[in-house]
Protein backbone atom coordinates (compact mmCIF):
# COMPACT_ATOMS: atom_id res chain seq x y z
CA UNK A 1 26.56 -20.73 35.23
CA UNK A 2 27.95 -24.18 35.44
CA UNK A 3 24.25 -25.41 36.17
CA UNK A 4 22.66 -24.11 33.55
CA UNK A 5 25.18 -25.20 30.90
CA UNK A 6 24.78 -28.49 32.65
CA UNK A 7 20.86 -28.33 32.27
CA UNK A 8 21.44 -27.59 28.54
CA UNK A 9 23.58 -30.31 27.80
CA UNK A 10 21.01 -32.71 29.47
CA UNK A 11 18.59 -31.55 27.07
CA UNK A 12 20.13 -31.87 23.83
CA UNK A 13 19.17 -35.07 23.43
CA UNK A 14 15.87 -34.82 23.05
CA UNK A 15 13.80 -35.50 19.99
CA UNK A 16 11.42 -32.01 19.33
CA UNK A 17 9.54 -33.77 17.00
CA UNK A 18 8.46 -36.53 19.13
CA UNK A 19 7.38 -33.97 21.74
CA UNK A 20 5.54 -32.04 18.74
CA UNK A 21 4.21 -35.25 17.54
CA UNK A 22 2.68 -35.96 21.15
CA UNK A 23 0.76 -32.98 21.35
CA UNK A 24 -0.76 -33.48 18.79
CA UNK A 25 -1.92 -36.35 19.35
CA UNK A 26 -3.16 -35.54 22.79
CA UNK A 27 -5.22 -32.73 21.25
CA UNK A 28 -6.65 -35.19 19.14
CA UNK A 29 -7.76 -37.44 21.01
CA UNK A 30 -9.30 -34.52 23.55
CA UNK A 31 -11.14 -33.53 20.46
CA UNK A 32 -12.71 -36.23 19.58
CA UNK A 33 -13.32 -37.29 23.45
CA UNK A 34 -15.29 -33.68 23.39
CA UNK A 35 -17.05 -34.09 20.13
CA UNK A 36 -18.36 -38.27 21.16
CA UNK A 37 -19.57 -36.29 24.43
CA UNK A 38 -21.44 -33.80 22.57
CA UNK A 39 -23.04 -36.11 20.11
CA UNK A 40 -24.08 -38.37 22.83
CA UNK A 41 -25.72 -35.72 24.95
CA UNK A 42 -28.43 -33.64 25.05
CA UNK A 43 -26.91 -30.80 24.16
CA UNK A 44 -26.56 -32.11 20.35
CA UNK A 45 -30.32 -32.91 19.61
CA UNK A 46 -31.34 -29.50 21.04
CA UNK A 47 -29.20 -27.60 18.19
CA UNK A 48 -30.33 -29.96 15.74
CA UNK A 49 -34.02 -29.03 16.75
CA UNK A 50 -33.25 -25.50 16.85
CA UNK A 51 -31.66 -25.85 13.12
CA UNK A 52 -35.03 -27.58 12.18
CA UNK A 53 -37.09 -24.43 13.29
CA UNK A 54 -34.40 -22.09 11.80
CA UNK A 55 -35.21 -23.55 8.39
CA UNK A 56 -38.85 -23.74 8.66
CA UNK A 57 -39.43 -20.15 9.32
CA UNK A 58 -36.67 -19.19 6.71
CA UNK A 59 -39.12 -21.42 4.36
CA UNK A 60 -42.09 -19.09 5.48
CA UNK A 61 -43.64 -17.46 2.55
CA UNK A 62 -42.75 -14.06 3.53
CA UNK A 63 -44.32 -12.32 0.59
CA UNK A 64 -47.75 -11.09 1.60
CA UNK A 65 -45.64 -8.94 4.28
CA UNK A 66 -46.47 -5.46 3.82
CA UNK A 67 -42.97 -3.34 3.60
CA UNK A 68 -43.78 -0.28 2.08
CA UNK A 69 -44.41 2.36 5.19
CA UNK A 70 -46.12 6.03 4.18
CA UNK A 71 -43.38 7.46 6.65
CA UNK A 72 -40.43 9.26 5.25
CA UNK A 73 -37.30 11.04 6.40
CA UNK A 74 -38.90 14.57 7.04
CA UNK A 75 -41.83 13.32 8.89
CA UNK A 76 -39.31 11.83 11.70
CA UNK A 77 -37.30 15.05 11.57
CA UNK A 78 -40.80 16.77 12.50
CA UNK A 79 -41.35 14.39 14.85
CA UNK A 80 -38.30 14.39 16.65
CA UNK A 81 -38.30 18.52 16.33
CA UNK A 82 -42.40 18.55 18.08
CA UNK A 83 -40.98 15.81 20.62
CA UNK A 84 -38.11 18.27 21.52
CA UNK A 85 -40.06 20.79 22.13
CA UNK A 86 -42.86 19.42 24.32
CA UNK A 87 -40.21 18.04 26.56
CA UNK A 88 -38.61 21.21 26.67
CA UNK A 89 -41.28 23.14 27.67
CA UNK A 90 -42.70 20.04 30.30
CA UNK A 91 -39.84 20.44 32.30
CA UNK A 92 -39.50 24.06 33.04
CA UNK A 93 -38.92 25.04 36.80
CA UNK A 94 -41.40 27.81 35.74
CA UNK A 95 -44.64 25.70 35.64
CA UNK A 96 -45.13 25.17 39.51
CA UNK A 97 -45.13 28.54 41.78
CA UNK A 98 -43.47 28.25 45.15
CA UNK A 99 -46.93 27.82 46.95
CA UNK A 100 -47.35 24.69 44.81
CA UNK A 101 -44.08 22.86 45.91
CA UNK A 102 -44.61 24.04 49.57
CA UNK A 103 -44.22 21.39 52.44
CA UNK A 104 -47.77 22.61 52.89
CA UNK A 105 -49.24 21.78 49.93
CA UNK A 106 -47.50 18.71 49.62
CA UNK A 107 -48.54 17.55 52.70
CA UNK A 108 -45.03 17.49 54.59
C-alpha cells in the first residue's frame, strides 16, 4: 500500500495537458507523413484514374437503354411454379428400375 501511494504522489506532478497536447501532435504529424506517402506514390494516380473513368461512364448518355421488360410478376410466379415441378418430378427414385442401377448395367 505504501508503494502505490508512493507511485501516486510521484505522479501528481505531471502536466495532462502537455501529454494530451503531445499526442496530438504525434498523430499529426503521422498523418500527414501517411498522406505525403500516398500522394507521392502510385497508389494516388491510380484512384485518380479510376475517378476519371467513374465520371466518364456516369456522363454516358444512358437514354437509348431499353428499360421497359414485357415480364411481369405472375409470369415469374408461373415460372418458378413449372420450374418446381419439373425438378420435382426429375428427381424421383421412381424413374430408374433396379435392373437399371445394377453393378451390371453400370458396368461395375
Amino acid at each position: 500500500m505504501q508503494q502505490a501511494k508512493v507511485i501516486i504522489e510521484a505522479n501528481t506532478g505531471t502536466n495532462p495537458l502537455l501529454a494530451i497536447v503531445l499526442a496530438i501532435a504525434i498523430a499529426a504529424a503521422m498523418v500527414t507523413v501517411t498522406t505525403l506517402n500516398f500522394l507521392n506514390s502510385g497508389a494516388y494516380t491510380t484512384v485518380k484514374q479510376i475517378q476519371i473513368g467513374i465520371q466518364t461512364t456516369d456522363a454516358v448518355n444512358q437514354s437509348d437503354l431499353d428499360i421497359i421488360s414485357p415480364i411481369n410478376a405472375a409470369d415469374i410466379d408461373k415460372y418458378v411454379t413449372t420450374l418446381e415441378q419439373r425438378l420435382n418430378t426429375s428427381d424421383n427414385y421412381e424413374d430408374f428400375g433396379p435392373e437399371a442401377v445394377s453393378d451390371t448395367a453400370l458396368g461395375l
